[in-house]
C-alpha atoms as a PDB file:
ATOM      1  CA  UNK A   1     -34.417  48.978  32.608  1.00  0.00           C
ATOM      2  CA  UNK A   2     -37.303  51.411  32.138  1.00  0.00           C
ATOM      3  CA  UNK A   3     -38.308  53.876  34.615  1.00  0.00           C
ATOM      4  CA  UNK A   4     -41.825  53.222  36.351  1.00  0.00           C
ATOM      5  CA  UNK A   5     -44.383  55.622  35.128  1.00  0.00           C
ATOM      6  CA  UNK A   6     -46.863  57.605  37.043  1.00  0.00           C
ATOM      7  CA  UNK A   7     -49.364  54.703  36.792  1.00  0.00           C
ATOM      8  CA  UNK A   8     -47.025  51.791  37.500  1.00  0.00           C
ATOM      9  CA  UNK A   9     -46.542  53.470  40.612  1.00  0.00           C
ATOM     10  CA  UNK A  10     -49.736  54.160  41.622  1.00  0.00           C
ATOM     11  CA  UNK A  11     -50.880  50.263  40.431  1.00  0.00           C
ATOM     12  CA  UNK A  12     -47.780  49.486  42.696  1.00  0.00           C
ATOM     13  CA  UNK A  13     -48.774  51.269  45.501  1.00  0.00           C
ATOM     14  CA  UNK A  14     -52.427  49.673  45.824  1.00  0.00           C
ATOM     15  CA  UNK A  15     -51.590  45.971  45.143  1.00  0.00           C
ATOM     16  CA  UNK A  16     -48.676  45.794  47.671  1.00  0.00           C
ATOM     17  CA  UNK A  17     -49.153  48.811  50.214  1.00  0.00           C
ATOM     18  CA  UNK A  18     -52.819  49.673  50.578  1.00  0.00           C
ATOM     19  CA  UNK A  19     -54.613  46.824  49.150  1.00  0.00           C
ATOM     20  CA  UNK A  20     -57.653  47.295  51.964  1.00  0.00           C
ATOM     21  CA  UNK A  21     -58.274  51.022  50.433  1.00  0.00           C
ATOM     22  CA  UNK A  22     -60.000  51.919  47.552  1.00  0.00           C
ATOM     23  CA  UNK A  23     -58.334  54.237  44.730  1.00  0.00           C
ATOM     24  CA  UNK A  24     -60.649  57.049  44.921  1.00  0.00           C
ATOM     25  CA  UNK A  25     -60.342  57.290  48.774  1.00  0.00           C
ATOM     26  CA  UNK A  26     -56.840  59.619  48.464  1.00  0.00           C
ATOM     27  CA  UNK A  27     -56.211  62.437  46.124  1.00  0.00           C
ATOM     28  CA  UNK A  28     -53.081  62.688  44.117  1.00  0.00           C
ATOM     29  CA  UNK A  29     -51.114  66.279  45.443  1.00  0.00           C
ATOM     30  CA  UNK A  30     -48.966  67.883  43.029  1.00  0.00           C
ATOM     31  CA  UNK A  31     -46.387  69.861  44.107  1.00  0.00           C
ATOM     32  CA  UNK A  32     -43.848  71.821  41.911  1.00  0.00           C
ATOM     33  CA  UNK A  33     -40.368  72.968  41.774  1.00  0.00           C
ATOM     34  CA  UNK A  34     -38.789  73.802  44.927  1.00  0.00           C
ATOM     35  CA  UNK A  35     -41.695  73.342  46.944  1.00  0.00           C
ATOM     36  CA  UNK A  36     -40.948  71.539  50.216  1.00  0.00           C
ATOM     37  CA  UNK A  37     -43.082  68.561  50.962  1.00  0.00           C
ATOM     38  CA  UNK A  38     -41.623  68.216  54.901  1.00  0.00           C
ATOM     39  CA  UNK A  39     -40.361  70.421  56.371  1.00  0.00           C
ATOM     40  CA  UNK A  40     -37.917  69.161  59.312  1.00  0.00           C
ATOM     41  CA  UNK A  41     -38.770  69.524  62.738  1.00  0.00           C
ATOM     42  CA  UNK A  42     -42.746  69.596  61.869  1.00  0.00           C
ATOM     43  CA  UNK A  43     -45.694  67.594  63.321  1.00  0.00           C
ATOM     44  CA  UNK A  44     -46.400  65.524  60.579  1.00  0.00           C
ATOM     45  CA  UNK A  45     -49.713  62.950  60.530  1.00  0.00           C
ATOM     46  CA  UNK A  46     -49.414  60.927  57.405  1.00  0.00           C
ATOM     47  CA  UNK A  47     -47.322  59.128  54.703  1.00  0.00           C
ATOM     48  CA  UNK A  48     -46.514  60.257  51.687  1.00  0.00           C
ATOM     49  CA  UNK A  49     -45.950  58.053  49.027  1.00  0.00           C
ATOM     50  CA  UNK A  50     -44.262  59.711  45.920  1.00  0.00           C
ATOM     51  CA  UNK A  51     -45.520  58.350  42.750  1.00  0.00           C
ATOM     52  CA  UNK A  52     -44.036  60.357  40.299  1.00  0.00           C
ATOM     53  CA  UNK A  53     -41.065  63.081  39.947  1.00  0.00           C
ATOM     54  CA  UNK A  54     -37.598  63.798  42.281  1.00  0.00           C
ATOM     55  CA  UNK A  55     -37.022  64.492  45.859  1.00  0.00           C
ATOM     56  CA  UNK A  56     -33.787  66.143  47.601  1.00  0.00           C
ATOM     57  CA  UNK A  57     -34.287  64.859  51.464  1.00  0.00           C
ATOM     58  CA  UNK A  58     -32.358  67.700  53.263  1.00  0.00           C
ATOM     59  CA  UNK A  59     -31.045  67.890  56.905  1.00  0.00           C
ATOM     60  CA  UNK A  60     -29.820  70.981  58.798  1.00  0.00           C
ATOM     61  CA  UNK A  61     -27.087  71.035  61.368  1.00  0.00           C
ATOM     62  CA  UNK A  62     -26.179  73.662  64.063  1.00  0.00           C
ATOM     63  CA  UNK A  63     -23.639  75.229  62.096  1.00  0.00           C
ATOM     64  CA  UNK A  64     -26.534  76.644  59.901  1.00  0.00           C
ATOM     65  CA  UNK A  65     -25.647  74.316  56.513  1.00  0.00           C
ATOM     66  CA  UNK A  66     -27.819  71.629  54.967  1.00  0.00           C
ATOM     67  CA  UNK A  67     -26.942  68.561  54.035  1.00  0.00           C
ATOM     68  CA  UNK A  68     -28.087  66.298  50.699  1.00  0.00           C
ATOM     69  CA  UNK A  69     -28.854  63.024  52.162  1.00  0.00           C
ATOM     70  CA  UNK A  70     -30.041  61.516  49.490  1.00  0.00           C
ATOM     71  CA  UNK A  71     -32.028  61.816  46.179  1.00  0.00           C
ATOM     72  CA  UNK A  72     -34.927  59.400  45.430  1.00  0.00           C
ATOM     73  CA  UNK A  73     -36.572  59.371  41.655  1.00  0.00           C
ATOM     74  CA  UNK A  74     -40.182  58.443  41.569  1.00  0.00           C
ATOM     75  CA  UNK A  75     -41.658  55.793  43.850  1.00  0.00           C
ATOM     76  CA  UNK A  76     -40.628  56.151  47.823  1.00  0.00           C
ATOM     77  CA  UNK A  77     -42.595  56.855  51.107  1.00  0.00           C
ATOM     78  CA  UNK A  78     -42.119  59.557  53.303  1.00  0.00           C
ATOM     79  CA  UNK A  79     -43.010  59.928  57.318  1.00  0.00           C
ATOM     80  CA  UNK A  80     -42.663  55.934  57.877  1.00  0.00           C
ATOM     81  CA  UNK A  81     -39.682  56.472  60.350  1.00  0.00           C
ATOM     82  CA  UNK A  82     -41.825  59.423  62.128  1.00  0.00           C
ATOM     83  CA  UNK A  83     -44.462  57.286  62.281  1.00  0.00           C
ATOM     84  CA  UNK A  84     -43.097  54.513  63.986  1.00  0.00           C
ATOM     85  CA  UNK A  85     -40.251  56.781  66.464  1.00  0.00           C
ATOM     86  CA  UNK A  86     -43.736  58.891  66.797  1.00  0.00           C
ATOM     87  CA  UNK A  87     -41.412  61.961  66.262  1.00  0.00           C
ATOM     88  CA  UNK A  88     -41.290  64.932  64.463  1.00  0.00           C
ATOM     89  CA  UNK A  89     -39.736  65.356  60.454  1.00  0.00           C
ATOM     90  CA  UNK A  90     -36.169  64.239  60.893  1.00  0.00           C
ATOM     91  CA  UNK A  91     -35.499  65.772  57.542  1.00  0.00           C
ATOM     92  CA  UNK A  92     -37.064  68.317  54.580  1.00  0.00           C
ATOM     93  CA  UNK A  93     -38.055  66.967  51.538  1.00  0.00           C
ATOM     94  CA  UNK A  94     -37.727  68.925  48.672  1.00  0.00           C
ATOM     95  CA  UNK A  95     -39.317  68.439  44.907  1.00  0.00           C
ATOM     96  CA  UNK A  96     -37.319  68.660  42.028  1.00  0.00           C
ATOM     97  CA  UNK A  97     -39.147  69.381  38.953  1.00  0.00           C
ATOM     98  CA  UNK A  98     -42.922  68.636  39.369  1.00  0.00           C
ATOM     99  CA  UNK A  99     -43.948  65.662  41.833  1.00  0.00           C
ATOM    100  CA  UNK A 100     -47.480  63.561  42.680  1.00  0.00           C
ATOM    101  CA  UNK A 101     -47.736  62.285  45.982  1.00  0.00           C
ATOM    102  CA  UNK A 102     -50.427  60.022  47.783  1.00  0.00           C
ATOM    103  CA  UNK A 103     -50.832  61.213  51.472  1.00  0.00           C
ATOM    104  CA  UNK A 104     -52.425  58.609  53.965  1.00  0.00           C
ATOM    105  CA  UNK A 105     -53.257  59.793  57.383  1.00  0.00           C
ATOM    106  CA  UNK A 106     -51.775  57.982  60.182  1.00  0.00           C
ATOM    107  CA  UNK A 107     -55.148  57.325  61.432  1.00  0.00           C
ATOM    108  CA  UNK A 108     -56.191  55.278  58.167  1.00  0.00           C
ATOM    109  CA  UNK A 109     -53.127  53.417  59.202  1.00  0.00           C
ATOM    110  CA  UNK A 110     -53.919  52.667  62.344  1.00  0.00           C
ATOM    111  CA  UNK A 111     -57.219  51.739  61.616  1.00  0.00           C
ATOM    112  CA  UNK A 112     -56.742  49.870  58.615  1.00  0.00           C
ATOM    113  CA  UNK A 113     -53.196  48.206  58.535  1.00  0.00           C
ATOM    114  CA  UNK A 114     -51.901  48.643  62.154  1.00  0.00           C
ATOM    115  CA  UNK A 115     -51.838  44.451  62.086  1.00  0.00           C
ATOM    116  CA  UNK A 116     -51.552  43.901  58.194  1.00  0.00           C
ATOM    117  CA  UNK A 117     -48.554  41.488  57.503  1.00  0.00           C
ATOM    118  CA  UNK A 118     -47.997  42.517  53.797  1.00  0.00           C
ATOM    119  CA  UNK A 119     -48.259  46.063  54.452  1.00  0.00           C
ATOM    120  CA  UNK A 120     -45.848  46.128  57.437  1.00  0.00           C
ATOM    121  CA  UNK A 121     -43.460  44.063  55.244  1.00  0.00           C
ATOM    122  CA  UNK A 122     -43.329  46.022  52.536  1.00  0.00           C
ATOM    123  CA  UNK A 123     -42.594  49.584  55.253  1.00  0.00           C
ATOM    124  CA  UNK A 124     -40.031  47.569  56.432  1.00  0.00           C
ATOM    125  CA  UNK A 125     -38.588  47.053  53.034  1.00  0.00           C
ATOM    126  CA  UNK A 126     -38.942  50.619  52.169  1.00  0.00           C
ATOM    127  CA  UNK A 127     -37.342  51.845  55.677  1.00  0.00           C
ATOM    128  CA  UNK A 128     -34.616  49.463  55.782  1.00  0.00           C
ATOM    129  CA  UNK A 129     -33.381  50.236  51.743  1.00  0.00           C
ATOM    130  CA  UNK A 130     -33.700  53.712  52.790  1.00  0.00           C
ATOM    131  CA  UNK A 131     -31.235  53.162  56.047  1.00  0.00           C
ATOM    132  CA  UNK A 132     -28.862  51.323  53.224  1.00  0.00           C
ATOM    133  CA  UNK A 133     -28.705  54.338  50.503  1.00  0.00           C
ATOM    134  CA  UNK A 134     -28.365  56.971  53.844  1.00  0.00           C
ATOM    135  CA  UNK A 135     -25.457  55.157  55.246  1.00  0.00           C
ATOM    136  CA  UNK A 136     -24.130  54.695  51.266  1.00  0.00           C
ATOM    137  CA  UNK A 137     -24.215  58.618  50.959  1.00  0.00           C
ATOM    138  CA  UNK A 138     -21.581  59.479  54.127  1.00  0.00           C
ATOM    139  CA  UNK A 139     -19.257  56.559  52.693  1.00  0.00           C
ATOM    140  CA  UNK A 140     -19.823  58.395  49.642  1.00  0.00           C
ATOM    141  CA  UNK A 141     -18.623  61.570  50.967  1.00  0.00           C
ATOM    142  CA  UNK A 142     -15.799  60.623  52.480  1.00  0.00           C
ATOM    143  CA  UNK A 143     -14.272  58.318  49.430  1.00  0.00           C
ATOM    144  CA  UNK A 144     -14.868  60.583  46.571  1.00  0.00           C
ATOM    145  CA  UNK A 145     -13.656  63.612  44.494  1.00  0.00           C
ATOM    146  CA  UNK A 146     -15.986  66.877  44.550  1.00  0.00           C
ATOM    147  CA  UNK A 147     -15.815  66.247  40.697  1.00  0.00           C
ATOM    148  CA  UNK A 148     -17.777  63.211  40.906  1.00  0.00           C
ATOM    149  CA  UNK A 149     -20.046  63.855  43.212  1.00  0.00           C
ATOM    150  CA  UNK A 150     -21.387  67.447  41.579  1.00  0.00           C
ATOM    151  CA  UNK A 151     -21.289  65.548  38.085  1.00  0.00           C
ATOM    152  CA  UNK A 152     -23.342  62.840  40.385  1.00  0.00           C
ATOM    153  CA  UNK A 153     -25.419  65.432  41.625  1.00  0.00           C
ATOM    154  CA  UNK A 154     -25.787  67.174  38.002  1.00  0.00           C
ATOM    155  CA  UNK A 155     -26.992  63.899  36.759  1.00  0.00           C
ATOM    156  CA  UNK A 156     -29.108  62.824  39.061  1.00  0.00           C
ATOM    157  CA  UNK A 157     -31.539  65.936  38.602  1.00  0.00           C
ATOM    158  CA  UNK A 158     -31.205  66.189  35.034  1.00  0.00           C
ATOM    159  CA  UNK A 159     -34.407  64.913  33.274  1.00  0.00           C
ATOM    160  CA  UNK A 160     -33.956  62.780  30.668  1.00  0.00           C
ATOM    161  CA  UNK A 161     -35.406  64.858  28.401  1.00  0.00           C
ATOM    162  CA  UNK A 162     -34.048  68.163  28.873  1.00  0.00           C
ATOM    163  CA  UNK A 163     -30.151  69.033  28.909  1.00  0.00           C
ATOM    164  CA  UNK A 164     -30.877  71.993  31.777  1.00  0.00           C
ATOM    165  CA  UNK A 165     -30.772  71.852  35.889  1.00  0.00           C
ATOM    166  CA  UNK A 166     -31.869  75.011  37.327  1.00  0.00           C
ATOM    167  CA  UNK A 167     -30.169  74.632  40.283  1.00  0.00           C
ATOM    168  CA  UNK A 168     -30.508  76.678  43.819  1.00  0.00           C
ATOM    169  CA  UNK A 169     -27.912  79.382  44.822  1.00  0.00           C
ATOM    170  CA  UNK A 170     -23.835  78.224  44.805  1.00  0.00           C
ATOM    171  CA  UNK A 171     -24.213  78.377  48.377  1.00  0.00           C
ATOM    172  CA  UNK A 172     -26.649  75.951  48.728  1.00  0.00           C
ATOM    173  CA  UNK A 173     -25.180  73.474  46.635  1.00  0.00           C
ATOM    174  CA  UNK A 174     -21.594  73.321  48.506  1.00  0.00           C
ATOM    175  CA  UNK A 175     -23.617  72.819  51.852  1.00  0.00           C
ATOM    176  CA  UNK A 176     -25.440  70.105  50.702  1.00  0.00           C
ATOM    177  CA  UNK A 177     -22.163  68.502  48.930  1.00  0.00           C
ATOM    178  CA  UNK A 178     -20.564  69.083  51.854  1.00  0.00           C
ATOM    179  CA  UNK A 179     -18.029  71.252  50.138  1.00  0.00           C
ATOM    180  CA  UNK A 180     -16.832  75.020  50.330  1.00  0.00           C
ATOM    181  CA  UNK A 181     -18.208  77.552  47.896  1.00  0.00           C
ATOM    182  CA  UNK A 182     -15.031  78.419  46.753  1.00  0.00           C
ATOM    183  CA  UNK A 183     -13.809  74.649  45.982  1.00  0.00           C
ATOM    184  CA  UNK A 184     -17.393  74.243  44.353  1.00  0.00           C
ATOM    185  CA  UNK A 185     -16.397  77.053  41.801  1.00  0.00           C
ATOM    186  CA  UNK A 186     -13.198  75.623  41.087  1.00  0.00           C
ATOM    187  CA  UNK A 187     -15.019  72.308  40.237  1.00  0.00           C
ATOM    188  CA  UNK A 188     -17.787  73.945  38.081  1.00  0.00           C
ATOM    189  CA  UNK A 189     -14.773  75.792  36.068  1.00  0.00           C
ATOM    190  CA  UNK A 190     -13.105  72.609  36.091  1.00  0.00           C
ATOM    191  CA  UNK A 191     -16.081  70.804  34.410  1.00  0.00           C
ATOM    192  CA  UNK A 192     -16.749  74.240  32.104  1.00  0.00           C
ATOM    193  CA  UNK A 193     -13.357  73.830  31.033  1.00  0.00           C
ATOM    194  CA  UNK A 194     -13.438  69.650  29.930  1.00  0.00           C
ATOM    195  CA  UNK A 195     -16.873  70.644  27.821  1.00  0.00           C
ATOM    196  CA  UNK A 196     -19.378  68.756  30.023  1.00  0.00           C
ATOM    197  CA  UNK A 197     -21.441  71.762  31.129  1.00  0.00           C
ATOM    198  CA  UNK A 198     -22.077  75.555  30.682  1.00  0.00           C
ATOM    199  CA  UNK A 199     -23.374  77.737  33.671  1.00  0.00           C
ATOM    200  CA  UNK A 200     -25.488  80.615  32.861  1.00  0.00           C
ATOM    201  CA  UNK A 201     -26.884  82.272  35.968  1.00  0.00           C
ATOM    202  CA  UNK A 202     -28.849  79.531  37.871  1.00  0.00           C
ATOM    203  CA  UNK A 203     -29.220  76.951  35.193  1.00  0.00           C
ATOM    204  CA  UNK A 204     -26.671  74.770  34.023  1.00  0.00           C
ATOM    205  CA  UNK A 205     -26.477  72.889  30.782  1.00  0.00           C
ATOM    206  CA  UNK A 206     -25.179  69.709  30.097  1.00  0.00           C
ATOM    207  CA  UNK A 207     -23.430  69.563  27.382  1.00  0.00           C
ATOM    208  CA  UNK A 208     -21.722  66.162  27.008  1.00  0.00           C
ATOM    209  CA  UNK A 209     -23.424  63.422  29.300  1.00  0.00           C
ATOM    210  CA  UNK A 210     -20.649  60.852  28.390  1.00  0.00           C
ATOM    211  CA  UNK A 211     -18.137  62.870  29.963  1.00  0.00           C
ATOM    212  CA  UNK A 212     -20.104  63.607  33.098  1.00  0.00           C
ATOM    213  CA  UNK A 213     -20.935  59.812  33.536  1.00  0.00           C
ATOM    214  CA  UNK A 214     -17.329  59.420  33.188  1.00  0.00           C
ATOM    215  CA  UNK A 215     -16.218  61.958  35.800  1.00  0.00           C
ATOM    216  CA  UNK A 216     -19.195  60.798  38.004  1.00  0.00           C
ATOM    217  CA  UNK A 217     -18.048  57.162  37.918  1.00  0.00           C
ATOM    218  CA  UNK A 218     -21.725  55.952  36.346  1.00  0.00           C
ATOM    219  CA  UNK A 219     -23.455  58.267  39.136  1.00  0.00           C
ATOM    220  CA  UNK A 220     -22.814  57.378  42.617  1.00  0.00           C
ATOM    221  CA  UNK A 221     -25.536  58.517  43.680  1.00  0.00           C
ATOM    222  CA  UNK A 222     -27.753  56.339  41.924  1.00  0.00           C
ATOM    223  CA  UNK A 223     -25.052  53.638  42.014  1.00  0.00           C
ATOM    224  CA  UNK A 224     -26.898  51.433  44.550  1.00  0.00           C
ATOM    225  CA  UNK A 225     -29.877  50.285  42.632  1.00  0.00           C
ATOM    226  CA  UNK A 226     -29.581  46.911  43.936  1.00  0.00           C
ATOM    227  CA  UNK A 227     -31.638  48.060  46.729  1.00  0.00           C
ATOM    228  CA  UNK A 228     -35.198  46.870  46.278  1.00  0.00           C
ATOM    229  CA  UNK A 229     -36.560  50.404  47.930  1.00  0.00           C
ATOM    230  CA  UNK A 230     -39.866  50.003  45.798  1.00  0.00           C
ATOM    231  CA  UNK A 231     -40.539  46.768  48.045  1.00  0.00           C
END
């Protein structure tokens, strides 16, 4: 199935989400590499619907590590649970690569689709999908290898393409795994060793995608499709 382009999003957006507003009322943001669209435990006062590019949504816990709750590629909305709880970020958003986002002020919500049937129907879609995939990503956790879920991980940033992740610090990437450092280096020596990738400072290449897919069990991460989370 083909990915949605940046325009097949955007269409998308404005025939089932805000079909009261006109195109030109809402910039398109850009935001680049390893910028942080949320950041959690900040006032926020829109949604932001991402029409193009990859997010990481993070979360922190007391012990100082963050968590990889999920990755989302291309279309999904941001701040909908906020908006409705009327709390604060529950989570950072991250970009991966370069990303385009539509931000609506809560206020246009309120005044505009507070009491609109389709446009509450499709949130709900959107939230609830997005409940599904969070609760998928602790049973995924919990049931699988460190092998698969880095090659998961690996794959699911990769750009289709380009062969190179740049990737944050070691560090980073066991917290968010859920992992150790040192077991992370074992598994990235591990994968060095079978030919699938090559480290070199903080980029890795892949080198053999059939292997990783392999390793990765098809990408478990990406594994639940079958969710309709573009509504």
């Amino acid at each position: 199935m083909k990915k949605p382009s940046y325009k097949d999003n955007v269409n998308h957006l404005y025939e089932r989400y805000l079909t009261k507003t006109k195109r030109t009322e809402y910039e398109t943001l850009t935001y680049h590499n390893g910028e942080f669209i949320i950041m959690e435990g900040d006032e926020i006062n829109s949604f932001y619907f991402v029409v193009s590019g990859k997010v990481k949504v993070l979360r922190n816990y007391e012990n100082g590590k963050t968590f990889l709750l999920r990755i989302y590629d291309s279309f999904t909305l941001l701040g909908d649970i906020e908006y409705f709880l009327k709390i604060n970020a529950s989570c950072s958003v991250q970009t991966q690569a370069e990303v385009k986002v539509i931000k609506v002020p809560y206020s246009h919500i309120d005044k505009v689709y507070k009491t609109d049937d389709l446009f509450l129907y499709n949130i709900l879609v959107q939230t609830s999908s997005k409940i599904l995939l969070t609760s998928d990503q602790t049973s995924i956790n919990l049931m699988h290898s460190l092998d698969t879920r880095f090659a998961s991980y690996l794959l699911s940033l990769v750009e289709e393409d380009n062969d190179v992740v740049v990737i944050p610090s070691l560090v980073d990437i066991a917290n968010h795994l859920g992992t150790s450092y040192r077991h992370l280096t074992r598994t990235i020596k591990k994968l060095t060793d079978k030919g699938a990738i090559m480290k070199n400072k903080n980029k890795i290449k892949l080198l053999d995608r059939l292997i990783l897919l392999k390793i990765a069990e098809g990408n478990i991460y990406e594994s639940k499709a079958e969710y309709n989370i573009e509504g």
